[in-house]
PDB file of N, CA and C in Angstrom:
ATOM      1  N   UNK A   1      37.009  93.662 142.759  1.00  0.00           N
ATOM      2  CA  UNK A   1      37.179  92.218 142.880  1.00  0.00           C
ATOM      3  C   UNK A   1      38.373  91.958 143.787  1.00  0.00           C
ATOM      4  N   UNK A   2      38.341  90.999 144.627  1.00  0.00           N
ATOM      5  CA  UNK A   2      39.198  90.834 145.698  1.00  0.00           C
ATOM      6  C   UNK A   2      40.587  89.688 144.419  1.00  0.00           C
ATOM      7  N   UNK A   3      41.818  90.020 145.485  1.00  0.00           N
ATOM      8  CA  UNK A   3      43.095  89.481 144.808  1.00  0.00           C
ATOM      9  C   UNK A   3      42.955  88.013 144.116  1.00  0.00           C
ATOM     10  N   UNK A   4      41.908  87.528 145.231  1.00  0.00           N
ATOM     11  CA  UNK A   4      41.588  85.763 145.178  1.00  0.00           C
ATOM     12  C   UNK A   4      40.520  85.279 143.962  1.00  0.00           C
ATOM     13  N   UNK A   5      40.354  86.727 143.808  1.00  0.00           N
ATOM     14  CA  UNK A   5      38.873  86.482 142.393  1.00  0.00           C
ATOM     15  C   UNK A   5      37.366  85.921 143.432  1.00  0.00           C
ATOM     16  N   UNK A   6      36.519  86.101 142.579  1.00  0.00           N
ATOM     17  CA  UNK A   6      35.211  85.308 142.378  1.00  0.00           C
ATOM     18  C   UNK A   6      34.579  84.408 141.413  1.00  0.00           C
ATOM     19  N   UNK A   7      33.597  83.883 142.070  1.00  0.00           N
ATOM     20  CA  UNK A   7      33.017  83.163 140.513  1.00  0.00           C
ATOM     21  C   UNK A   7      32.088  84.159 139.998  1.00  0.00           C
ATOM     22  N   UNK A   8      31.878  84.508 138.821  1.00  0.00           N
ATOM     23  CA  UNK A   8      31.083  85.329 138.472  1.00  0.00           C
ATOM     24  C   UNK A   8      29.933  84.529 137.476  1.00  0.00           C
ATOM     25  N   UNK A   9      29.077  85.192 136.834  1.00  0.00           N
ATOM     26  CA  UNK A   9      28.259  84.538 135.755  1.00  0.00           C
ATOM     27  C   UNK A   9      28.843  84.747 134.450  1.00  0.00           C
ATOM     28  N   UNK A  10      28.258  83.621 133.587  1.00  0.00           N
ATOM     29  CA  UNK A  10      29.127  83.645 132.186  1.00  0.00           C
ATOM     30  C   UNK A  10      29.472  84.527 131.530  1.00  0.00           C
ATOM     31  N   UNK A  11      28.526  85.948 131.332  1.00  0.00           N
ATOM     32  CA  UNK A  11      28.548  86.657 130.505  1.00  0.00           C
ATOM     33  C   UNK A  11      28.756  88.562 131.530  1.00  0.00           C
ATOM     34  N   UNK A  12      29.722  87.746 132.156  1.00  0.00           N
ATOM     35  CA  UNK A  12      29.853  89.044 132.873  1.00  0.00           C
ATOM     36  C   UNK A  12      31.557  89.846 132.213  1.00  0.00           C
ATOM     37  N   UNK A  13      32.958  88.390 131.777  1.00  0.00           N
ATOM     38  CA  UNK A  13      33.215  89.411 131.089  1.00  0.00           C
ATOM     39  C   UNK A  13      33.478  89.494 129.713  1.00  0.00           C
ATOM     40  N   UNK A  14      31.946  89.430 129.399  1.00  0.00           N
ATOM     41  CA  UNK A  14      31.612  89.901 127.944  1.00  0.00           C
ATOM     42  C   UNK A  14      30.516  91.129 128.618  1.00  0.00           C
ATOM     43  N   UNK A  15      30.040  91.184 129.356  1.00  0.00           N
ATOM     44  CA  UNK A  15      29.722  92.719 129.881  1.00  0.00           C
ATOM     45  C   UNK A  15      30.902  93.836 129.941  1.00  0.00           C
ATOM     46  N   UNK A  16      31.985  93.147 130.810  1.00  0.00           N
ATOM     47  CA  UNK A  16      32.967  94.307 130.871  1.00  0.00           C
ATOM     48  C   UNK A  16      33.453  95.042 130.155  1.00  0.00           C
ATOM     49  N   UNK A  17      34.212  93.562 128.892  1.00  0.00           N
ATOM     50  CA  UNK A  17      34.425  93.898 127.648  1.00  0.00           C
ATOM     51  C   UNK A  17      33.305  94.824 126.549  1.00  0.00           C
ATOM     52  N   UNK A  18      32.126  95.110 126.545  1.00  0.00           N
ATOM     53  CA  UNK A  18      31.061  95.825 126.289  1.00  0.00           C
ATOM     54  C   UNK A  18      31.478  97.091 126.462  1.00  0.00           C
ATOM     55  N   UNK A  19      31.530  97.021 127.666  1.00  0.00           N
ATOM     56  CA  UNK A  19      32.102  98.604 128.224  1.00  0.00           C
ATOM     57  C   UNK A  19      33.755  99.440 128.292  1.00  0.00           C
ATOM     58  N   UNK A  20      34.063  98.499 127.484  1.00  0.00           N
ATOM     59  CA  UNK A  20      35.683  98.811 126.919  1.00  0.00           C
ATOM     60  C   UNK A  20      36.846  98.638 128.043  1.00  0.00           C
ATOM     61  N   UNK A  21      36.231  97.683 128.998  1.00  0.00           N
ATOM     62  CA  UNK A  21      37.444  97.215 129.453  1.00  0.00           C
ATOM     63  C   UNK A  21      37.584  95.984 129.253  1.00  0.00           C
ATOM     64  N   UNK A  22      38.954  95.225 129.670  1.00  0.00           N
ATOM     65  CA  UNK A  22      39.304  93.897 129.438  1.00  0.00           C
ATOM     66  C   UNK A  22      39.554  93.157 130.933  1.00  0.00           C
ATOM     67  N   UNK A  23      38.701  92.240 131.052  1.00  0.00           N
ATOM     68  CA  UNK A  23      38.420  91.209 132.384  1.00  0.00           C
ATOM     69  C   UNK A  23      39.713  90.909 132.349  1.00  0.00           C
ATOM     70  N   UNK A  24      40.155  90.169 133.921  1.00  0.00           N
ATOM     71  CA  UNK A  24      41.009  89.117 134.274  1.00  0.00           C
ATOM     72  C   UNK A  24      40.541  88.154 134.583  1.00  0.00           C
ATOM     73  N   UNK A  25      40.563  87.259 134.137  1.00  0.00           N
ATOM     74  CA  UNK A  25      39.764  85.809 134.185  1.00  0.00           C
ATOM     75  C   UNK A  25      40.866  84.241 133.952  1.00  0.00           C
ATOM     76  N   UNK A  26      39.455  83.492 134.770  1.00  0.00           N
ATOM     77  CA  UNK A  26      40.402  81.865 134.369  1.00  0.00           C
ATOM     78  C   UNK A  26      39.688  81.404 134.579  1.00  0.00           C
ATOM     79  N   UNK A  27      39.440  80.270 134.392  1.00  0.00           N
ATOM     80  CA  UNK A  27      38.260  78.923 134.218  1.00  0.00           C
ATOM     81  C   UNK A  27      38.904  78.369 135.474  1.00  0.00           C
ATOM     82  N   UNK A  28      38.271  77.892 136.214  1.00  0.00           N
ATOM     83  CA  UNK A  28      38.573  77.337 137.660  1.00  0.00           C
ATOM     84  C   UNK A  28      38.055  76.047 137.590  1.00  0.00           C
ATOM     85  N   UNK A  29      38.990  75.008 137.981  1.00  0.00           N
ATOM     86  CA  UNK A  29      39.164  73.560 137.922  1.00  0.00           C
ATOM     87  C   UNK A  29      37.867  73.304 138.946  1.00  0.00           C
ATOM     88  N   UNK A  30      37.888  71.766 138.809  1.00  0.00           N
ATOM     89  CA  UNK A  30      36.180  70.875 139.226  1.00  0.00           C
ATOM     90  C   UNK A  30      36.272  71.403 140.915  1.00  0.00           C
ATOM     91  N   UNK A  31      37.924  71.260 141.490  1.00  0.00           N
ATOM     92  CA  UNK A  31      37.551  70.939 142.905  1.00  0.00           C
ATOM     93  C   UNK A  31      37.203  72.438 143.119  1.00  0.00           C
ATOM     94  N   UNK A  32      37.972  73.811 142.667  1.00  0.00           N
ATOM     95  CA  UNK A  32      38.183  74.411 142.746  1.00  0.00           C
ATOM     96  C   UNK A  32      36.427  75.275 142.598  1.00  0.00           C
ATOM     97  N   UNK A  33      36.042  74.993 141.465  1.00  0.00           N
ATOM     98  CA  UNK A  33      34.861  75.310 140.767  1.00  0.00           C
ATOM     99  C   UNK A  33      33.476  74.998 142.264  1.00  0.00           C
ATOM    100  N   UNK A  34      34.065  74.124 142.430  1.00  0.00           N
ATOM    101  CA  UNK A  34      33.031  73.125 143.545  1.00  0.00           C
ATOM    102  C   UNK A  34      32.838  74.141 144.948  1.00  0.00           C
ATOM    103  N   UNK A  35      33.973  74.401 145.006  1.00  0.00           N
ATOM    104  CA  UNK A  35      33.948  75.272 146.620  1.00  0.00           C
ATOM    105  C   UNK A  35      33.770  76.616 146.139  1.00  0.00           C
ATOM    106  N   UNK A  36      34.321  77.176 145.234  1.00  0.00           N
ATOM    107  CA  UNK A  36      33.793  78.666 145.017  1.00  0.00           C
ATOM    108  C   UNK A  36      32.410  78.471 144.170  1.00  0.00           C
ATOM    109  N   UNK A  37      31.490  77.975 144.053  1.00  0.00           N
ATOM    110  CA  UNK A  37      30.089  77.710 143.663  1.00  0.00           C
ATOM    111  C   UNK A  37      29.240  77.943 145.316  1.00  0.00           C
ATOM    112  N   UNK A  38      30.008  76.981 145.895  1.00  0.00           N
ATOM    113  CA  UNK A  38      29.296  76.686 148.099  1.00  0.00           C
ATOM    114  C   UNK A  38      29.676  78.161 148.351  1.00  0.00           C
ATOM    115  N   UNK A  39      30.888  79.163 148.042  1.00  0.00           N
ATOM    116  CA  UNK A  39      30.583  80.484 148.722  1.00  0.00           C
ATOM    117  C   UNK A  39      30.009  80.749 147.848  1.00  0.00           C
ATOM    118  N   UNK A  40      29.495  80.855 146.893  1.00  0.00           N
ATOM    119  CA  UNK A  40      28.357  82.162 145.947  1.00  0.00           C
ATOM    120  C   UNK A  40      27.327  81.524 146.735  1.00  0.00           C
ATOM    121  N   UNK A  41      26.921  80.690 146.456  1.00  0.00           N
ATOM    122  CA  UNK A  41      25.410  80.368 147.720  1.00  0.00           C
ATOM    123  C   UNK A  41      25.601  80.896 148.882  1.00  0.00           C
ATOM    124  N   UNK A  42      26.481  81.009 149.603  1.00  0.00           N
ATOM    125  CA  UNK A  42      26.349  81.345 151.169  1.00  0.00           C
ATOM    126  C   UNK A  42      26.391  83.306 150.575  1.00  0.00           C
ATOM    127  N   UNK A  43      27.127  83.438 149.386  1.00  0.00           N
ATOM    128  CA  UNK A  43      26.728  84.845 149.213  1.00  0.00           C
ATOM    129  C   UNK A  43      25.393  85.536 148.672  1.00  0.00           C
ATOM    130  N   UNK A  44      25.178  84.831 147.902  1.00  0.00           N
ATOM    131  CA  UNK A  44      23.734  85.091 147.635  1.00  0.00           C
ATOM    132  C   UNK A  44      23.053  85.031 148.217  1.00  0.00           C
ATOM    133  N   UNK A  45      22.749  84.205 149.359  1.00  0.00           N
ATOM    134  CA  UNK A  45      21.913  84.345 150.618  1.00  0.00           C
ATOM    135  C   UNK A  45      21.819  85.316 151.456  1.00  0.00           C
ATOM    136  N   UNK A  46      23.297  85.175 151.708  1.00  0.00           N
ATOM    137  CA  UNK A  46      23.430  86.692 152.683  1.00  0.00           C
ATOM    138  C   UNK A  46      22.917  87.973 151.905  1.00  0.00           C
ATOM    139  N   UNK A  47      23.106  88.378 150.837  1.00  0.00           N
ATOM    140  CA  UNK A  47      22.475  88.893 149.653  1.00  0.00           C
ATOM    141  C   UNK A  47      20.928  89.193 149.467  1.00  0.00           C
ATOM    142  N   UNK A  48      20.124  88.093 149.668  1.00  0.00           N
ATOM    143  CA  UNK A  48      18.685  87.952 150.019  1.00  0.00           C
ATOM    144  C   UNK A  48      18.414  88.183 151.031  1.00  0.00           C
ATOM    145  N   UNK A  49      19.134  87.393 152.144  1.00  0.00           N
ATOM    146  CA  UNK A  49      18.684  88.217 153.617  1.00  0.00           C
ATOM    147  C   UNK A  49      18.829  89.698 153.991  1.00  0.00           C
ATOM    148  N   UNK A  50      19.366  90.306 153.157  1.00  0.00           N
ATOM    149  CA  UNK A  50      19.810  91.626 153.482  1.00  0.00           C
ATOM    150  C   UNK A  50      18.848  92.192 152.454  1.00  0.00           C
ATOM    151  N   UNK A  51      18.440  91.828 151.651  1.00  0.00           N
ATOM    152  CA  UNK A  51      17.275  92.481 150.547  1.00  0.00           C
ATOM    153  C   UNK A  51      15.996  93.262 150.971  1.00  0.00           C
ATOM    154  N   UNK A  52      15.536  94.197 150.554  1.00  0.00           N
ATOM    155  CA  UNK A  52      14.620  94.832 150.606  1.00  0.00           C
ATOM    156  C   UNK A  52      13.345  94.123 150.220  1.00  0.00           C
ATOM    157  N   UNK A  53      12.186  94.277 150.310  1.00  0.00           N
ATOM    158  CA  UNK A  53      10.842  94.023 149.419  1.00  0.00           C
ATOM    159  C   UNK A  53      11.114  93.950 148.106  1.00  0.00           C
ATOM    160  N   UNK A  54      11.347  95.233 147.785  1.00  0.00           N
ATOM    161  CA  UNK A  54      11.585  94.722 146.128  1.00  0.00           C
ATOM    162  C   UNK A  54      12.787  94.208 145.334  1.00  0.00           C
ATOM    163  N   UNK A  55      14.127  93.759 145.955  1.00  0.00           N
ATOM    164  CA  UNK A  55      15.588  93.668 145.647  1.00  0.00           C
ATOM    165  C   UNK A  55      14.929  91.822 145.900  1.00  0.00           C
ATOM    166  N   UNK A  56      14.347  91.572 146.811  1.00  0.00           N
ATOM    167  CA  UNK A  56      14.352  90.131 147.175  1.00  0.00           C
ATOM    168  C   UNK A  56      13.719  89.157 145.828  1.00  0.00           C
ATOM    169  N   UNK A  57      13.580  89.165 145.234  1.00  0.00           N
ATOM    170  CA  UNK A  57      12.835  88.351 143.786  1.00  0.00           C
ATOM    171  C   UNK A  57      14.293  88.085 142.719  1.00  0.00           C
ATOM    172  N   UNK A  58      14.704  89.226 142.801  1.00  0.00           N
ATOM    173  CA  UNK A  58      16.020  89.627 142.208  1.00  0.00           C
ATOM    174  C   UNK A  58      17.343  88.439 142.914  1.00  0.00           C
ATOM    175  N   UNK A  59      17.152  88.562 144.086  1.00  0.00           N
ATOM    176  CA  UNK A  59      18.553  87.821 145.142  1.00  0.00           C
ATOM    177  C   UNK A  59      17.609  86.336 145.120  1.00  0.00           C
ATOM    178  N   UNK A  60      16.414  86.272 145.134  1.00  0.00           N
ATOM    179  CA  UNK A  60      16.307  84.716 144.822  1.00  0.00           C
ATOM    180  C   UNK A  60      16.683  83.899 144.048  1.00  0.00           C
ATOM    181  N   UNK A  61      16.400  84.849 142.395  1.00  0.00           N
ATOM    182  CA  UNK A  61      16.828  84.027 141.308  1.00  0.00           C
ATOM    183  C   UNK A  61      18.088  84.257 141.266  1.00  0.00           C
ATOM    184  N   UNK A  62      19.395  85.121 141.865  1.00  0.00           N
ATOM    185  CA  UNK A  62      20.371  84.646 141.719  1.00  0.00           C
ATOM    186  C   UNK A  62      20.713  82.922 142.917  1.00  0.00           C
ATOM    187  N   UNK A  63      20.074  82.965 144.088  1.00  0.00           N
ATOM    188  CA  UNK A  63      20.314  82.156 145.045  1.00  0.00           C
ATOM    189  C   UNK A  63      19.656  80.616 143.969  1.00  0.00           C
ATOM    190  N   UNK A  64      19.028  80.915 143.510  1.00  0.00           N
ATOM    191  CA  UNK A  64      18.292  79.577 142.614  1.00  0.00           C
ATOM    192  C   UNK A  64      19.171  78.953 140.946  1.00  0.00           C
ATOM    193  N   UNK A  65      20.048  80.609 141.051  1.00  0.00           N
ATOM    194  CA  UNK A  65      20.834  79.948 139.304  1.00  0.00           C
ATOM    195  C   UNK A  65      22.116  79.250 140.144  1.00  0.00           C
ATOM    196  N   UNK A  66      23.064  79.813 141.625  1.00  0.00           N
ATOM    197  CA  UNK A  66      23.941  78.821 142.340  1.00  0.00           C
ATOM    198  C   UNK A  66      22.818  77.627 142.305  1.00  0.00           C
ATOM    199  N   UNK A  67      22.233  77.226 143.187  1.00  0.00           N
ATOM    200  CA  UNK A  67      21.575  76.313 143.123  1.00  0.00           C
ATOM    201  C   UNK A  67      21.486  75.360 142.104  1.00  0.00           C
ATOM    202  N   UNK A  68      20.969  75.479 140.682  1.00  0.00           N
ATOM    203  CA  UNK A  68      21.014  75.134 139.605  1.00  0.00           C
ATOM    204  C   UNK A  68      22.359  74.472 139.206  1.00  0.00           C
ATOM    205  N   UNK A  69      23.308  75.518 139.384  1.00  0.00           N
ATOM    206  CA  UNK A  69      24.953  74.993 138.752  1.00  0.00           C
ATOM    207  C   UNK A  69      25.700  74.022 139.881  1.00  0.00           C
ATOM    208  N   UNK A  70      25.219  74.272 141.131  1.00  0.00           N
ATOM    209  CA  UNK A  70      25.528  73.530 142.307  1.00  0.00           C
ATOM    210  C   UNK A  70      24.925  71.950 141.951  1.00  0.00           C
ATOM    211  N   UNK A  71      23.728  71.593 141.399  1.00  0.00           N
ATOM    212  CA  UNK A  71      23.065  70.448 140.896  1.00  0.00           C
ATOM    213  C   UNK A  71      23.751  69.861 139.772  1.00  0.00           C
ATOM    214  N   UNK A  72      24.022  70.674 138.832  1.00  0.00           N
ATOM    215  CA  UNK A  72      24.523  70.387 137.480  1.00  0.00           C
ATOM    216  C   UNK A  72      26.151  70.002 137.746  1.00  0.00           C
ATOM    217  N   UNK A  73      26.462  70.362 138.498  1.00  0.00           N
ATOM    218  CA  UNK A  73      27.927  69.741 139.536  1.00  0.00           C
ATOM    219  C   UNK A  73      27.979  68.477 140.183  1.00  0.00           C
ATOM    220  N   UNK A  74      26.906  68.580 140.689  1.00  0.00           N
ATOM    221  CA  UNK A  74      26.600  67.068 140.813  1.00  0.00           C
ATOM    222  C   UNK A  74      25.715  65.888 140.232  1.00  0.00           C
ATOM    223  N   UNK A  75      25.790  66.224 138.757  1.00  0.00           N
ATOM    224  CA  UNK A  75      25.188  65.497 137.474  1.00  0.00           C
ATOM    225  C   UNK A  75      23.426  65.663 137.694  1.00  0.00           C
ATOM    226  N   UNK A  76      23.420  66.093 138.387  1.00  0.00           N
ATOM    227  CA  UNK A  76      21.883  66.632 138.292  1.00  0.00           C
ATOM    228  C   UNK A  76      20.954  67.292 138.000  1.00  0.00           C
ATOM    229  N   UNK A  77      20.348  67.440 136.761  1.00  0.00           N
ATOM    230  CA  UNK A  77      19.456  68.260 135.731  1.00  0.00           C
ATOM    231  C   UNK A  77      18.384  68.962 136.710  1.00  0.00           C
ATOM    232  N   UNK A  78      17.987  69.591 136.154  1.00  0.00           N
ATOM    233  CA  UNK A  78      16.687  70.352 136.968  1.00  0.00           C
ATOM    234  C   UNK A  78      15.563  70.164 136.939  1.00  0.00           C
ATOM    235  N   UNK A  79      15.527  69.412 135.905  1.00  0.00           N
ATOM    236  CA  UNK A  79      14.291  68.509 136.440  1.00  0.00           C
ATOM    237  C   UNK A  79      14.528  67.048 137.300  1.00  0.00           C
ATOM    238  N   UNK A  80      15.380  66.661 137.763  1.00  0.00           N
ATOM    239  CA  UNK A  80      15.420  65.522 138.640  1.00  0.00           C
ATOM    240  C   UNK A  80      15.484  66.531 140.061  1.00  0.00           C
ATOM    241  N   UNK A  81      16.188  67.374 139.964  1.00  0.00           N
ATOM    242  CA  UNK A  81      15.965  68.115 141.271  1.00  0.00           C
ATOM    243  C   UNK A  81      14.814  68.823 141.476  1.00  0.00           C
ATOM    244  N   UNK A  82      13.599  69.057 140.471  1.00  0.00           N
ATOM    245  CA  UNK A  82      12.273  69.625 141.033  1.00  0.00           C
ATOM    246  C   UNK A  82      11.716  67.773 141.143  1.00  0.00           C
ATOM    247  N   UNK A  83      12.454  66.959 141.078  1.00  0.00           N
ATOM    248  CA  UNK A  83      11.280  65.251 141.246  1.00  0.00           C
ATOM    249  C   UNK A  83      11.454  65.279 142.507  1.00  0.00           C
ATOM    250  N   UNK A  84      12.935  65.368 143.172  1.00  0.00           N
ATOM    251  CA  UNK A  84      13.327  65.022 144.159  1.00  0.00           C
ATOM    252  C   UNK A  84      12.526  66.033 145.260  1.00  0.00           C
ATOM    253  N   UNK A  85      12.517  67.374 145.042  1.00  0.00           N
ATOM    254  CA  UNK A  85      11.939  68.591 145.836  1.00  0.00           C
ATOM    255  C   UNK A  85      10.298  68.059 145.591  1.00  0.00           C
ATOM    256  N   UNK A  86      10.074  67.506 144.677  1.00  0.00           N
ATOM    257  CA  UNK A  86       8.490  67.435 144.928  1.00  0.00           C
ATOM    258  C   UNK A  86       8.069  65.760 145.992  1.00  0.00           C
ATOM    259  N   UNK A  87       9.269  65.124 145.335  1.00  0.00           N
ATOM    260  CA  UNK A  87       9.283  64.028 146.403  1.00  0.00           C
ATOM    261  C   UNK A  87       9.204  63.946 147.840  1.00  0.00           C
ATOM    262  N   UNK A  88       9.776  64.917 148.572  1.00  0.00           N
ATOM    263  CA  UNK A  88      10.258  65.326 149.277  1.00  0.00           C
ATOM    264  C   UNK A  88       9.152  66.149 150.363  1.00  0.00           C
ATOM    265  N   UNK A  89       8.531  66.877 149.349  1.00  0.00           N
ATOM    266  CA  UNK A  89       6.999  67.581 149.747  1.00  0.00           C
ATOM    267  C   UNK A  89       6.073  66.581 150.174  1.00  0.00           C
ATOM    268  N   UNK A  90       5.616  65.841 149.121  1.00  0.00           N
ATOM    269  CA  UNK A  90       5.268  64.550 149.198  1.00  0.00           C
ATOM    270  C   UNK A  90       5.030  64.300 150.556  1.00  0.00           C
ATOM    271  N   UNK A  91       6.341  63.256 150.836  1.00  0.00           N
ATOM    272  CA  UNK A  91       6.595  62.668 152.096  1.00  0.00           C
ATOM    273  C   UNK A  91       6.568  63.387 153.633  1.00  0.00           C
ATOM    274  N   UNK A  92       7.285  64.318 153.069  1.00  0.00           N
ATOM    275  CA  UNK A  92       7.098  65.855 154.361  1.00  0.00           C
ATOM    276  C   UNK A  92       6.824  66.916 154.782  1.00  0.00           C
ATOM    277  N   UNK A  93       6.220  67.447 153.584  1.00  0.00           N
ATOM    278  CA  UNK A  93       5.149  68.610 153.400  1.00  0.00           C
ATOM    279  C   UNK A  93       6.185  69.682 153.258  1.00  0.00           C
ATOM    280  N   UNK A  94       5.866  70.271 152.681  1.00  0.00           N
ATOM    281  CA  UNK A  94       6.426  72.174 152.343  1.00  0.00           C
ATOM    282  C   UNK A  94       6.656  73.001 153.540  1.00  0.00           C
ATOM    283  N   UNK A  95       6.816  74.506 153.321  1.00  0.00           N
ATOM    284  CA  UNK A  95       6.544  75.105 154.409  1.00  0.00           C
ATOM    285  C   UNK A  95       5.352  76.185 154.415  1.00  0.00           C
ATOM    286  N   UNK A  96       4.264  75.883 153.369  1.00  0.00           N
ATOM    287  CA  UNK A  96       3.307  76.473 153.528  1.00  0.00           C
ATOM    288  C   UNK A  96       2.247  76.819 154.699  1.00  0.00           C
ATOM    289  N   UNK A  97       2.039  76.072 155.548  1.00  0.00           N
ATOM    290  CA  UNK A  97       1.398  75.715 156.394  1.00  0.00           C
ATOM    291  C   UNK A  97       1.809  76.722 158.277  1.00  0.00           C
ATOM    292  N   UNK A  98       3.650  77.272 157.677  1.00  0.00           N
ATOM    293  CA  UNK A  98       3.926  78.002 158.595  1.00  0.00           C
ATOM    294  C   UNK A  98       4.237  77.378 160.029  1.00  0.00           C
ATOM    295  N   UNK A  99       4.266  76.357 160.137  1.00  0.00           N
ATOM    296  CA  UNK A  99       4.651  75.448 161.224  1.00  0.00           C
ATOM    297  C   UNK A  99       5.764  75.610 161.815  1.00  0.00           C
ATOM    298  N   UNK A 100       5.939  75.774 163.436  1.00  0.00           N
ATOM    299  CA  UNK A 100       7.279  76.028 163.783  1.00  0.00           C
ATOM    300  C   UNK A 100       7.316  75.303 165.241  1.00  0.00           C
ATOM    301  N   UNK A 101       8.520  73.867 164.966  1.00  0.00           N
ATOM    302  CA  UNK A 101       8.552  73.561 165.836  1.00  0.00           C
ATOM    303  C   UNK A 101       8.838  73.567 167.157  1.00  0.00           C
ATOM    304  N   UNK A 102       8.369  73.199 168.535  1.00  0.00           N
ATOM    305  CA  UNK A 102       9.242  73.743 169.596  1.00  0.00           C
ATOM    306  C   UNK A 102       9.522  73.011 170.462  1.00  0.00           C
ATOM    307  N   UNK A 103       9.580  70.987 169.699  1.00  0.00           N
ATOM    308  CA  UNK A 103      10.066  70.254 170.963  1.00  0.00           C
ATOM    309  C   UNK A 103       8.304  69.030 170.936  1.00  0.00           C
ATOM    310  N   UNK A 104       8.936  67.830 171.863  1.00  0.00           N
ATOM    311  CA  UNK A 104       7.609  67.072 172.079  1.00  0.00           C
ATOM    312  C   UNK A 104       6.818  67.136 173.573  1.00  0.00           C
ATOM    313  N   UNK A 105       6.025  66.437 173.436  1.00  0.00           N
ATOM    314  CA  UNK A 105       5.680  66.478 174.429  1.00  0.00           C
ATOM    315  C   UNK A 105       5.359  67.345 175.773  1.00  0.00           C
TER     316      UNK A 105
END
């Protein structure tokens, strides 16, 4: 772990502690909480992009639990954020379809 810490997941040190060591830890304030939440997403991504075939399912659902706590940060349950993502489809379609734009006309 770097000098500056990370955010980790809840029960990581009650993992450590499991394994007979004792974490260094602190609860990190809203603003604080807020910006080290935006790098675990930009890490978890990088994380997924670097994933294998089978590691990638694994680096999604971590990229989707930031996601989640990133919402819940901004008072937003997960189900208003699958209304909004389906809203959203709705109006502008998914990326099923594989479409890639390259300009008009």
């Amino acid at each position: 772990m770097t000098s500056d810490g990370k955010l980790v997941r809840d029960r990581i040190p009650e993992i450590v502690r499991a394994h007979g060591e004792e974490p260094n830890t602190y609860q990190a304030g809203p603003d604080e909480y807020r910006r080290r939440l935006r790098a675990k997403l930009t890490e978890e991504v990088g994380e997924f992009l670097e994933a294998g075939q089978e590691q990638a399912i694994e680096e999604l659902a971590d990229v989707l639990e930031v996601v989640y706590a990133l919402a819940a940060d901004l008072g937003v349950d997960r189900v208003r954020l699958e209304q909004v993502r389906e809203e959203k489809a709705e109006q502008r379609g998914g990326f099923t379809e594989r479409i890639v734009w390259t300009g008009v006309g």
